[in-house]
Protein backbone atom coordinates (compact mmCIF):
# COMPACT_ATOMS: atom_id res chain seq x y z
CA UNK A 1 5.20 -29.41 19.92
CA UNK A 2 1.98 -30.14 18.45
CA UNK A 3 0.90 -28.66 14.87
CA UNK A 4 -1.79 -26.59 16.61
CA UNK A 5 0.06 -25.24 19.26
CA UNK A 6 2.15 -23.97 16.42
CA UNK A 7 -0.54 -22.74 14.51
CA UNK A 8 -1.72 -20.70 17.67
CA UNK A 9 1.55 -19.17 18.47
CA UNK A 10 1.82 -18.75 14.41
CA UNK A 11 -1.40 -16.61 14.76
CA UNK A 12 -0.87 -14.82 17.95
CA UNK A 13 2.57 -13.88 16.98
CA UNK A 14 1.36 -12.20 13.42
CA UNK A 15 -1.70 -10.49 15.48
CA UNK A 16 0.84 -8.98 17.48
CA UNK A 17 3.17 -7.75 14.95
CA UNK A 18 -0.02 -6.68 12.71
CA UNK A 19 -1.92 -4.69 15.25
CA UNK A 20 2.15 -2.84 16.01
CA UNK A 21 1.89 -2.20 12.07
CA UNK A 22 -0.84 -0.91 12.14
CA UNK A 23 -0.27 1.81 14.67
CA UNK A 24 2.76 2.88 13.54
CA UNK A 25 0.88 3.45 10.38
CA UNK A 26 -2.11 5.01 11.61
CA UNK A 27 0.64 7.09 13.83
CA UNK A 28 2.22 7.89 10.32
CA UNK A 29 6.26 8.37 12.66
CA UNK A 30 7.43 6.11 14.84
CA UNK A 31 7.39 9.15 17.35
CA UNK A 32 3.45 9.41 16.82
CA UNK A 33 3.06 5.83 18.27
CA UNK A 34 1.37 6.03 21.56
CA UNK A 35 3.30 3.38 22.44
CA UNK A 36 1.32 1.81 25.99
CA UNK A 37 -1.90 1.75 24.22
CA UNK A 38 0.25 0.09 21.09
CA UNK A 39 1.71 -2.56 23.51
CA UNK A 40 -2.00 -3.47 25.38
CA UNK A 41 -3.61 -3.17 22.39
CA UNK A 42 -1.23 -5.92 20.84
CA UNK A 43 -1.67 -7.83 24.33
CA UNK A 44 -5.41 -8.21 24.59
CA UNK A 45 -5.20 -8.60 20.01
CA UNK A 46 -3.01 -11.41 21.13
CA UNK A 47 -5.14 -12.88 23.89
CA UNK A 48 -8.28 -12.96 21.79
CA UNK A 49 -6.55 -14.73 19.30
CA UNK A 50 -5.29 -17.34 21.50
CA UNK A 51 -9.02 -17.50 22.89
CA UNK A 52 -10.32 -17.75 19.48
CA UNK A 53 -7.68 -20.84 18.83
CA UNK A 54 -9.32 -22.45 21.62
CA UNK A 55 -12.62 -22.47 21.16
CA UNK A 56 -11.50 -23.02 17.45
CA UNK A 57 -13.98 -20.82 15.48
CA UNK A 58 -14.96 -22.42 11.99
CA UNK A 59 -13.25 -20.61 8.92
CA UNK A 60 -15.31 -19.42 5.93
CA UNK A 61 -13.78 -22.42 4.12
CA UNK A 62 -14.18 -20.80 0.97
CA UNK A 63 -10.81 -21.93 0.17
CA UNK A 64 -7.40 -19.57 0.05
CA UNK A 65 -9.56 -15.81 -0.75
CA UNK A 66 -12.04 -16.96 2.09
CA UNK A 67 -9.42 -17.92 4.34
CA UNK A 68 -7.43 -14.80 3.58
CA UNK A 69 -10.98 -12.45 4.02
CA UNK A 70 -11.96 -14.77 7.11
CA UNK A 71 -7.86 -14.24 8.85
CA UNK A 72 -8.17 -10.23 7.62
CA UNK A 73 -12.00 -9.86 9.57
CA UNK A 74 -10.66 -11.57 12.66
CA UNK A 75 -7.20 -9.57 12.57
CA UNK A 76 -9.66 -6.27 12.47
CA UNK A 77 -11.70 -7.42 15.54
CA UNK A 78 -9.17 -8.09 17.54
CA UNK A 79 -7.14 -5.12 17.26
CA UNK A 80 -10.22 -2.98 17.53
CA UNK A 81 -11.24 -4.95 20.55
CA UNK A 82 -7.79 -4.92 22.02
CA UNK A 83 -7.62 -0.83 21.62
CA UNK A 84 -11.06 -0.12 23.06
CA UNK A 85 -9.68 -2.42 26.21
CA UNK A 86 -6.19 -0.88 26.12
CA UNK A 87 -7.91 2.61 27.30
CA UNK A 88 -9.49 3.24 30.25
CA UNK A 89 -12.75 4.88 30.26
CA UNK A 90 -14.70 3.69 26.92
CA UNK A 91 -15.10 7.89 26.53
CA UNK A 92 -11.38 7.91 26.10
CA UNK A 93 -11.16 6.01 22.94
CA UNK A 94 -9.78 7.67 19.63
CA UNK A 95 -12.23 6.01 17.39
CA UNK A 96 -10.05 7.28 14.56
CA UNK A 97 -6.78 5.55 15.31
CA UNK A 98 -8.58 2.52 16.54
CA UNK A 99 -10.74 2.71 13.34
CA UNK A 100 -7.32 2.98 11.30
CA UNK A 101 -5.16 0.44 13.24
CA UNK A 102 -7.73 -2.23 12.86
CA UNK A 103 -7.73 -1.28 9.32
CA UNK A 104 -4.22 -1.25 8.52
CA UNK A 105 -3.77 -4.45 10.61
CA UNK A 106 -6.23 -6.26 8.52
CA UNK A 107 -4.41 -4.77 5.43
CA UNK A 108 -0.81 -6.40 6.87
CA UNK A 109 -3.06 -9.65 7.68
CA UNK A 110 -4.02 -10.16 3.92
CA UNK A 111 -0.19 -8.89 2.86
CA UNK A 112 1.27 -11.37 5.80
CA UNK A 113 -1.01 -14.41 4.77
CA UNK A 114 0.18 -13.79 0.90
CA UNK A 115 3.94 -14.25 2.11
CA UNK A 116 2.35 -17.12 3.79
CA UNK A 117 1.10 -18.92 0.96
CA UNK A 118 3.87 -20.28 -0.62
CA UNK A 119 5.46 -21.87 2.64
CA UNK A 120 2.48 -23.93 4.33
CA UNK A 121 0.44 -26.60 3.21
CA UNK A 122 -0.59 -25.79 -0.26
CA UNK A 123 -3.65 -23.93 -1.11
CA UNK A 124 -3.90 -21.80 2.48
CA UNK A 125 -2.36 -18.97 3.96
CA UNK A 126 -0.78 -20.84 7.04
CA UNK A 127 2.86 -21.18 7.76
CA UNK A 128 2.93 -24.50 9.65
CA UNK A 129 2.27 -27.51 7.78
């Protein structure tokens, strides 16, 4: 398997367990989780990323904090954007745990690429070398 395919199933993978995170936190129990809009939110989160690997978006290349900010912004559009299209009528959307989620996600993207750093190619916050 090629390097980028691994870096795109590296990214989708973390965008799915991020945007999870990140309702369960918002939800503040695991009982609170609304658990559908959890699952399509981490779907379509997942699907944009793999999207955004293939049209291959340029990074901030502002080295490690830029790619860390650059991974954190994308990581809070794509949950956001994966809520808003896990719901059904636009009216329907709780701005406030989409608001949170996306936050919290982006918080667990910056935590998740710090774990990162000391395992992929020196300098960056990527697992595959």
């Amino acid at each position: 398997m090629s390097t980028y395919a691994l870096r795109v199933m590296d990214r989708a993978a973390r965008t799915a367990l991020q945007v999870v995170l990140g309702y369960m936190m918002a939800a503040g129990t695991i009982g609170g989780v609304d658990w559908t809009t959890a699952g399509f939110a981490a779907l379509f989160a997942v699907i944009m990323s793999m999207l955004q690997a293939a049209v291959d978006l340029p990074a901030l290349h502002l080295g490690w904090a830029g790619d860390v900010f650059s991974r954190a912004l994308r990581t809070f559009a794509q949950t956001a954007i994966g809520s808003v299209g896990a719901v059904v009528l636009f009216t329907d959307v709780a701005w406030g745990t989409v608001l949170s989620a996306a936050a919290l996600a982006a918080l667990t993207s910056v935590v998740t690429s710090m774990a990162a750093t000391p395992f992929g190619p020196k300098g960056t916050p990527e697992l595959v070398r």
